[in-house]
C-alpha atoms as a PDB file:
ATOM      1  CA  UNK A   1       0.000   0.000   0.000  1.00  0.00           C
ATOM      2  CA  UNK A   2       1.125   3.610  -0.905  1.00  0.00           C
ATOM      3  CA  UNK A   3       1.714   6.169   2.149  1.00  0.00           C
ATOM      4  CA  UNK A   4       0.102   9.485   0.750  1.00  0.00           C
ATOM      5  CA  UNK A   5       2.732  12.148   0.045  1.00  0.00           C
ATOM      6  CA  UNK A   6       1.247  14.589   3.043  1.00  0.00           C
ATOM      7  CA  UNK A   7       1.265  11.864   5.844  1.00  0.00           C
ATOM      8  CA  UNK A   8       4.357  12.650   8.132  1.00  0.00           C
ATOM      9  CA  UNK A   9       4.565  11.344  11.407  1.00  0.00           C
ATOM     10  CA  UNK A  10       4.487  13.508  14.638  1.00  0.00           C
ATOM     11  CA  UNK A  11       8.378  14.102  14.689  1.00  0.00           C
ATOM     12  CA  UNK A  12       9.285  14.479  11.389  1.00  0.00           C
ATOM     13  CA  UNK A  13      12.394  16.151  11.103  1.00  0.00           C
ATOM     14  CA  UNK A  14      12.484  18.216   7.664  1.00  0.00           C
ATOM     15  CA  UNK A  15      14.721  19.597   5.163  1.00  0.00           C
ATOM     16  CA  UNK A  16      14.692  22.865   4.308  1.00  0.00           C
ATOM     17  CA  UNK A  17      12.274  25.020   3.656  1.00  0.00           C
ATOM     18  CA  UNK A  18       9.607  23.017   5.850  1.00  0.00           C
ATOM     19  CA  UNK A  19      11.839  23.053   8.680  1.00  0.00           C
ATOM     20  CA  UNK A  20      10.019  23.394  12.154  1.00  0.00           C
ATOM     21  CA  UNK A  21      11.065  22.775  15.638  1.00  0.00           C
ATOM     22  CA  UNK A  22      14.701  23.301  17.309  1.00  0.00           C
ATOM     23  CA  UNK A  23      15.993  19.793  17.264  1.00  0.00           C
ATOM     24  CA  UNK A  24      14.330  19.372  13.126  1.00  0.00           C
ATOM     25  CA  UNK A  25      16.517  22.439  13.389  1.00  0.00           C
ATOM     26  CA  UNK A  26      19.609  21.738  14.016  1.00  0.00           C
ATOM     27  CA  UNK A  27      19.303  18.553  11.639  1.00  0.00           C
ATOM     28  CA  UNK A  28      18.192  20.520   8.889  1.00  0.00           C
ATOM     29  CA  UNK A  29      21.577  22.582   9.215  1.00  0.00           C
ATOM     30  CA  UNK A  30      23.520  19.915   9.985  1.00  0.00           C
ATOM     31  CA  UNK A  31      22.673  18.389   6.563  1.00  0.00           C
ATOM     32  CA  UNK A  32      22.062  21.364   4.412  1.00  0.00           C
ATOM     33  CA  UNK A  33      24.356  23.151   5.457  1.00  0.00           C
ATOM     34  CA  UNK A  34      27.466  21.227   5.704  1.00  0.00           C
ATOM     35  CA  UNK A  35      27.869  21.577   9.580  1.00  0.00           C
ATOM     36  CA  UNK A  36      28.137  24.862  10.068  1.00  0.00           C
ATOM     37  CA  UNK A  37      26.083  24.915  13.198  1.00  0.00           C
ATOM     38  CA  UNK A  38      28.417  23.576  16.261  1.00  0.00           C
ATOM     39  CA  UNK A  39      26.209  23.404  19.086  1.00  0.00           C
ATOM     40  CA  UNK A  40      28.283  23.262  23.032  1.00  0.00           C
ATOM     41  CA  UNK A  41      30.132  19.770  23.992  1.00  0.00           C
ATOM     42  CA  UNK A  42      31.739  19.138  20.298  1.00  0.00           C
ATOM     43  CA  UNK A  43      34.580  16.917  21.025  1.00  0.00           C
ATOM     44  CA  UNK A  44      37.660  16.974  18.686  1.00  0.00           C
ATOM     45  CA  UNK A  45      40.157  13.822  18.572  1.00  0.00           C
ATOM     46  CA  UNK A  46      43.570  13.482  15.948  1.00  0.00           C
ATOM     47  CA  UNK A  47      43.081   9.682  15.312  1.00  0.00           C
ATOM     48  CA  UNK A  48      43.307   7.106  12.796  1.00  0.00           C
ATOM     49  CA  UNK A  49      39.857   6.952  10.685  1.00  0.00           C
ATOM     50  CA  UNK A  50      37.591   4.400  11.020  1.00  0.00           C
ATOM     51  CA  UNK A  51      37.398   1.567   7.935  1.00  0.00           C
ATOM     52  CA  UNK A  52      35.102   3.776   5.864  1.00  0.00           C
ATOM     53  CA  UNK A  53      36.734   6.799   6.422  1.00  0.00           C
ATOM     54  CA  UNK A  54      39.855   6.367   4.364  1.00  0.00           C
ATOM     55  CA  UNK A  55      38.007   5.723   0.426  1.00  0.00           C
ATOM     56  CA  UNK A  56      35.091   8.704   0.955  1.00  0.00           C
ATOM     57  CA  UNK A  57      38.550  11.311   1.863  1.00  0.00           C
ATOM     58  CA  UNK A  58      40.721   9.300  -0.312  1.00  0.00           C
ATOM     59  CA  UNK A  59      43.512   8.736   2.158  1.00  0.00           C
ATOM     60  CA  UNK A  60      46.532   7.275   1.946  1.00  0.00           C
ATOM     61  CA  UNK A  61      47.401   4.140   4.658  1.00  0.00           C
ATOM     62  CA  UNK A  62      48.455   6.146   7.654  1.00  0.00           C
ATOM     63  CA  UNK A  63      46.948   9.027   7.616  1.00  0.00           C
ATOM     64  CA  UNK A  64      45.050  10.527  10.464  1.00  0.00           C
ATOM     65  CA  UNK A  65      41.796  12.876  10.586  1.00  0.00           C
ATOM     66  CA  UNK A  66      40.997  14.713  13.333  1.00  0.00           C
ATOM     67  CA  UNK A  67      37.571  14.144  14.397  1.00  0.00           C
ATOM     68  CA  UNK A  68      34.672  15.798  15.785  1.00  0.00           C
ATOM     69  CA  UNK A  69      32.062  14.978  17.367  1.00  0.00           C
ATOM     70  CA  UNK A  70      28.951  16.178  18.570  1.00  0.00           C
ATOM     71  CA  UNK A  71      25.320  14.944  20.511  1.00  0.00           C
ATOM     72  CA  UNK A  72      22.974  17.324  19.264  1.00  0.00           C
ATOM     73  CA  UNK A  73      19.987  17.959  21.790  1.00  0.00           C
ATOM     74  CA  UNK A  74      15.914  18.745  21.180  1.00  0.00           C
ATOM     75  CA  UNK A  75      15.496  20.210  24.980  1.00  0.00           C
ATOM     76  CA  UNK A  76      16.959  18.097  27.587  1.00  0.00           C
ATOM     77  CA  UNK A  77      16.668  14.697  25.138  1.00  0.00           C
ATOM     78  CA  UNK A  78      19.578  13.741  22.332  1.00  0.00           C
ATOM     79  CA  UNK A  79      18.154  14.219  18.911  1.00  0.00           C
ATOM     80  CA  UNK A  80      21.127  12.500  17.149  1.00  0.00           C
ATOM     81  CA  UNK A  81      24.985  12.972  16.667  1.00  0.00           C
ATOM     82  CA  UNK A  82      26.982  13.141  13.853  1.00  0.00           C
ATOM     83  CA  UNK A  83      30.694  12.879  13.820  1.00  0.00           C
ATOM     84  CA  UNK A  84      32.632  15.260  11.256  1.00  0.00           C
ATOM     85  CA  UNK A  85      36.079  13.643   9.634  1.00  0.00           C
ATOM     86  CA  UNK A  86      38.835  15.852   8.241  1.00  0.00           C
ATOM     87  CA  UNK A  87      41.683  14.525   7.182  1.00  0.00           C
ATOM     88  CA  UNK A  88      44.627  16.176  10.227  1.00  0.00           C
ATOM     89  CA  UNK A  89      46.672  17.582   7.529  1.00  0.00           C
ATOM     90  CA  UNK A  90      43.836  19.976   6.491  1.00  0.00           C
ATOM     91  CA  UNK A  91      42.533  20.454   9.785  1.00  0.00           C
ATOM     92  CA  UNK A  92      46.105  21.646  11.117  1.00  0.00           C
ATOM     93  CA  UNK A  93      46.736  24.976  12.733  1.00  0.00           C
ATOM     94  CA  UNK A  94      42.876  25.487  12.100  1.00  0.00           C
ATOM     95  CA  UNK A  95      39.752  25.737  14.195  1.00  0.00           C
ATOM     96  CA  UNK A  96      38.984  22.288  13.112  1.00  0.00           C
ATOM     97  CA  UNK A  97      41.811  20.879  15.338  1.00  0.00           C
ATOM     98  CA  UNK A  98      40.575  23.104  18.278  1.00  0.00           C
ATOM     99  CA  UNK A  99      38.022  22.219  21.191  1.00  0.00           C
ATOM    100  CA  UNK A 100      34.726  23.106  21.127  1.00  0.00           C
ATOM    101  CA  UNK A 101      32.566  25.235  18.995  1.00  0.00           C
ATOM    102  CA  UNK A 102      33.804  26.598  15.672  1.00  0.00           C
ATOM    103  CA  UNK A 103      33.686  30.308  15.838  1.00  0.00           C
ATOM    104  CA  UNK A 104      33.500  30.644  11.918  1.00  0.00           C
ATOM    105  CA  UNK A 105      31.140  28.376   9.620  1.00  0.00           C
ATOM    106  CA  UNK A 106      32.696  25.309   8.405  1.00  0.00           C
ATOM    107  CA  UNK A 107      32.753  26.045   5.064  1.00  0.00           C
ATOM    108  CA  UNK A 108      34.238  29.417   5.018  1.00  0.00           C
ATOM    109  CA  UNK A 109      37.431  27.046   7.084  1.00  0.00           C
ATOM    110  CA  UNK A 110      37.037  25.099   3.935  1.00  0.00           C
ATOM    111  CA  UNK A 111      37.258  28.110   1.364  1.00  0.00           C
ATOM    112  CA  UNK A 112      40.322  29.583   3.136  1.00  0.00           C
ATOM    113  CA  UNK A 113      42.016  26.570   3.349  1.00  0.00           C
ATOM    114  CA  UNK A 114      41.646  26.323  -0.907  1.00  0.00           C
ATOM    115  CA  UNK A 115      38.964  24.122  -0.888  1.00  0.00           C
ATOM    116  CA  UNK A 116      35.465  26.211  -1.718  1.00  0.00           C
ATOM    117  CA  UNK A 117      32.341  23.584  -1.438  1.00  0.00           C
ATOM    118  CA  UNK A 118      31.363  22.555  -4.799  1.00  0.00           C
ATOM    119  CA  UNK A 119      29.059  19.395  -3.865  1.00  0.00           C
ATOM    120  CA  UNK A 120      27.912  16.810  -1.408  1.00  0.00           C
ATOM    121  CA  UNK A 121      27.536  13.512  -1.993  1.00  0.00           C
ATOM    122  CA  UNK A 122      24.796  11.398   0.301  1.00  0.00           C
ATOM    123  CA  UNK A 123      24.711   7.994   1.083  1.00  0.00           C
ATOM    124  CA  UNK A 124      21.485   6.933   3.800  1.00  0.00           C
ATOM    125  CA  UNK A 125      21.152   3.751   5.195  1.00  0.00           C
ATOM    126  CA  UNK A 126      19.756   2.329   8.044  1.00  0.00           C
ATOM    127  CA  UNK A 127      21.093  -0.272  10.868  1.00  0.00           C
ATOM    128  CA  UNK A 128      21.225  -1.303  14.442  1.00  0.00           C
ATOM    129  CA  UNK A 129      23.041   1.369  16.661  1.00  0.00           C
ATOM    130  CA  UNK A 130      26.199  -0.488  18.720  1.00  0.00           C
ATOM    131  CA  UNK A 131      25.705  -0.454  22.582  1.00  0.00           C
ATOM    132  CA  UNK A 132      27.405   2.621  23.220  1.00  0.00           C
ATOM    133  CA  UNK A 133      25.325   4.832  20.560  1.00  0.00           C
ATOM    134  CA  UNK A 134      22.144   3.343  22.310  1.00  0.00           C
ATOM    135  CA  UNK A 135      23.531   4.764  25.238  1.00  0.00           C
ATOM    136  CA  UNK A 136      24.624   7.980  24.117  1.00  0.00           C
ATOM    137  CA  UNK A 137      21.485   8.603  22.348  1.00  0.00           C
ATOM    138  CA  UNK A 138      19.013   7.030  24.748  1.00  0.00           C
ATOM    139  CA  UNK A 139      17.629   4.310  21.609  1.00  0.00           C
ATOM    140  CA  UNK A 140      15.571   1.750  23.434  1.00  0.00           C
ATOM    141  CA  UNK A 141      15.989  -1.710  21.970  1.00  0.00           C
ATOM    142  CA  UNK A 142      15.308  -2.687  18.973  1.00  0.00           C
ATOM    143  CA  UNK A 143      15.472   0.667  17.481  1.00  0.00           C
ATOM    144  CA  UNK A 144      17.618   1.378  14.235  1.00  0.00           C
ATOM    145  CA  UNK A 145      19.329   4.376  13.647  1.00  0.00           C
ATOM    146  CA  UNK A 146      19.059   6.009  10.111  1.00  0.00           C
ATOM    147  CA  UNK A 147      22.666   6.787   9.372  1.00  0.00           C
ATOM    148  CA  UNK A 148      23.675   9.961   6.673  1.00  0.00           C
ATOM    149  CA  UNK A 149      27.301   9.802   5.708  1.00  0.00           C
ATOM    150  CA  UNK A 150      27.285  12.751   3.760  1.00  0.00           C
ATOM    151  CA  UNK A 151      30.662  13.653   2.133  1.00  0.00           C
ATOM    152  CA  UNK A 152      32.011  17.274   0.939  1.00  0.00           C
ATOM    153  CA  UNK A 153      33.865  17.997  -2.113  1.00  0.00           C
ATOM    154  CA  UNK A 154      35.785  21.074  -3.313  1.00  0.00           C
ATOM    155  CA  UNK A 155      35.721  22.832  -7.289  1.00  0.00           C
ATOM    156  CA  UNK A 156      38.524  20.461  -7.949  1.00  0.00           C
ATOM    157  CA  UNK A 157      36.177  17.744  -7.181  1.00  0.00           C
ATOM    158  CA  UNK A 158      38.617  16.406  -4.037  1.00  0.00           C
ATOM    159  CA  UNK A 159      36.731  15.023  -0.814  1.00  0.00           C
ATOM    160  CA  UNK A 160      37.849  17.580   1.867  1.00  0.00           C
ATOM    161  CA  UNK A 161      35.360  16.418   4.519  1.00  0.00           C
ATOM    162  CA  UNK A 162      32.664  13.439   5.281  1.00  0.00           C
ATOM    163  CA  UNK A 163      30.316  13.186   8.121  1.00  0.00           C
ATOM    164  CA  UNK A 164      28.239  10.672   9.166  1.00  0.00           C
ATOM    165  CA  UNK A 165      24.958  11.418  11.365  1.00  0.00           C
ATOM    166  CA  UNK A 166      22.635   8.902  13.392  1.00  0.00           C
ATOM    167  CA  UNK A 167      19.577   9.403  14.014  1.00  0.00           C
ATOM    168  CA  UNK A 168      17.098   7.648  15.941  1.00  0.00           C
ATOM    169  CA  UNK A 169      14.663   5.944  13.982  1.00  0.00           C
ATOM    170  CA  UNK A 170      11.506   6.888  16.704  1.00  0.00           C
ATOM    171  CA  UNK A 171      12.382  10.481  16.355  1.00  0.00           C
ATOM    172  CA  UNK A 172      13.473  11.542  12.765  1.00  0.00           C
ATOM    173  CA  UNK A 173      12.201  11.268   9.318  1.00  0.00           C
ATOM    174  CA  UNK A 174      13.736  12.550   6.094  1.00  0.00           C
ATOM    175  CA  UNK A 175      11.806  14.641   3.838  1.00  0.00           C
ATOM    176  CA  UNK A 176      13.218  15.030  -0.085  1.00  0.00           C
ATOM    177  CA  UNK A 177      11.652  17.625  -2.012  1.00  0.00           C
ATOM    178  CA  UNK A 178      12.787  17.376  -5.621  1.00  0.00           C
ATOM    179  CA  UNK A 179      11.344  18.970  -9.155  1.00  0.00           C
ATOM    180  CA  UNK A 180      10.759  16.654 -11.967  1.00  0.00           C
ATOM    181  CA  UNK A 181      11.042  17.298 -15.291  1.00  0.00           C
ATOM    182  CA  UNK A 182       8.019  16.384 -17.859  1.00  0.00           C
ATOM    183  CA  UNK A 183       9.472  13.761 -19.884  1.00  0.00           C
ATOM    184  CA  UNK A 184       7.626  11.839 -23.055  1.00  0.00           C
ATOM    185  CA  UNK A 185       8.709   8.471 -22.235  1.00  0.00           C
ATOM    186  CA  UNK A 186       6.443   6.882 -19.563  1.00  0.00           C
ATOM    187  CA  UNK A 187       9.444   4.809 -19.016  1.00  0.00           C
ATOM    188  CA  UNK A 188      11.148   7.586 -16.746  1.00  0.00           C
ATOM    189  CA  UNK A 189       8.901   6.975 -13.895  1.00  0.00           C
ATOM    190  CA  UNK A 190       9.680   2.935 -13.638  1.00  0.00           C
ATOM    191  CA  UNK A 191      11.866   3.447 -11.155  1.00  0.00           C
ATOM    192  CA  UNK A 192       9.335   5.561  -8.833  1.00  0.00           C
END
C-alpha cells in the first residue's frame, strides 16, 4: 500500500524550507548546510579513521583525521549525533583541530584553506546502533538508527570532509523535495 505524500509522522524532522522545531533544526543545518552549526560539547580527537573513512577522503594508509564529534539535543533529550572527519593535515593549525565550537562556519574554514564547497555527496542507510550509541542517544531496543554519511567535495572535485549522522529511527524522518522534469517516455517513472 502507498503512504500518501502529506502523511508525516508527529516528529518528522524536515529539510529545508519546511523546517520546524529546534531539534528538526539543528538537523536541517547539519545536513544542508554542511555543519556549520556547532552546538556546546563538540569533542575533537587526531586519530586514525575508522574503515570507511579512508576511500570517501581518499587517504593514503596512515593518515590521520581529526575528528569531531557532537550529541545534538531537542530540549533536555539527544536528537542525534553526527561525527565530522577531516583529514589532520587539512585540519592543522585550524579551528577544526581546536576544542569546542567553531567560531567561523565550516565552510568558510574550507574556502580559506583552498577548498570552496562545490558538492555533497549522500549515502542513507539504516542499521542497528552499537551499545554505546544506544547509550549515548538514549535508543531503546530494537530501534535502528538512520545513518547519513554525507561527504564534501571542493571545485577540484577532491573530498575535503565526510560526516556521518545517526539518528534515531523513533524520532526523525527525512523529507526530499525534488522537481521533476516532464518527460515523453512513460518509461522515466519505472523506477518511482
Amino acid at each position: 500500500a502507498r503512504v500518501p505524500a502529506r502523511a508525516r509522522p508527529r516528529r518528522a524532522a524536515t529539510l529545508p524550507p519546511r523546517v520546524t522545531g529546534r531539534g528538526r533544526e539543528m538537523l536541517a543545518r547539519d545536513l544542508t548546510d554542511v555543519i556549520d552549526y556547532q552546538p556546546p560539547g563538540v569533542r575533537v580527537s587526531p586519530r586514525p579513521p575508522p574503515a570507511s573513512v579512508p576511500d570517501r577522503l581518499g587517504l593514503h594508509t596512515g593518515q590521520r583525521v581529526v575528528v569531531r564529534h557532537r550529541v545534538h539535543r531537542a530540549g533536555d533529550d539527544p536528537s542525534h549525533s553526527s561525527d565530522t572527519f577531516v583529514s589532520e593535515e587539512l585540519a592543522r593549525d585550524t579551528a577544526l583541530a581546536a576544542p569546542g565550537p567553531l567560531d567561523t562556519a565550516l565552510t568558510r574554514l574550507l574556502a580559506d584553506r583552498g577548498h570552496a564547497v562545490a558538492r555533497l555527496a549522500d549515502e542513507v542507510g539504516v542499521r542497528m546502533p552499537t551499545p554505546n550509541e544506544a547509550q549515548e542517544l538514549h535508543i531503546a531496543t530494537g530501534v535502528p538508527v538512520l545513518a547519513v554519511n554525507r561527504t564534501v567535495f571542493d571545485s577540484d572535485d577532491v573530498a575535503v570532509l565526510t560526516m556521518t549522522a545517526l539518528l534515531p529511527g523513533d524520532r526523525h524522518v527525512l523529507h526530499y523535495d525534488a522537481a521533476v522534469s516532464l518527460v515523453d517516455d512513460d518509461r522515466a517513472l519505472d523506477t518511482v
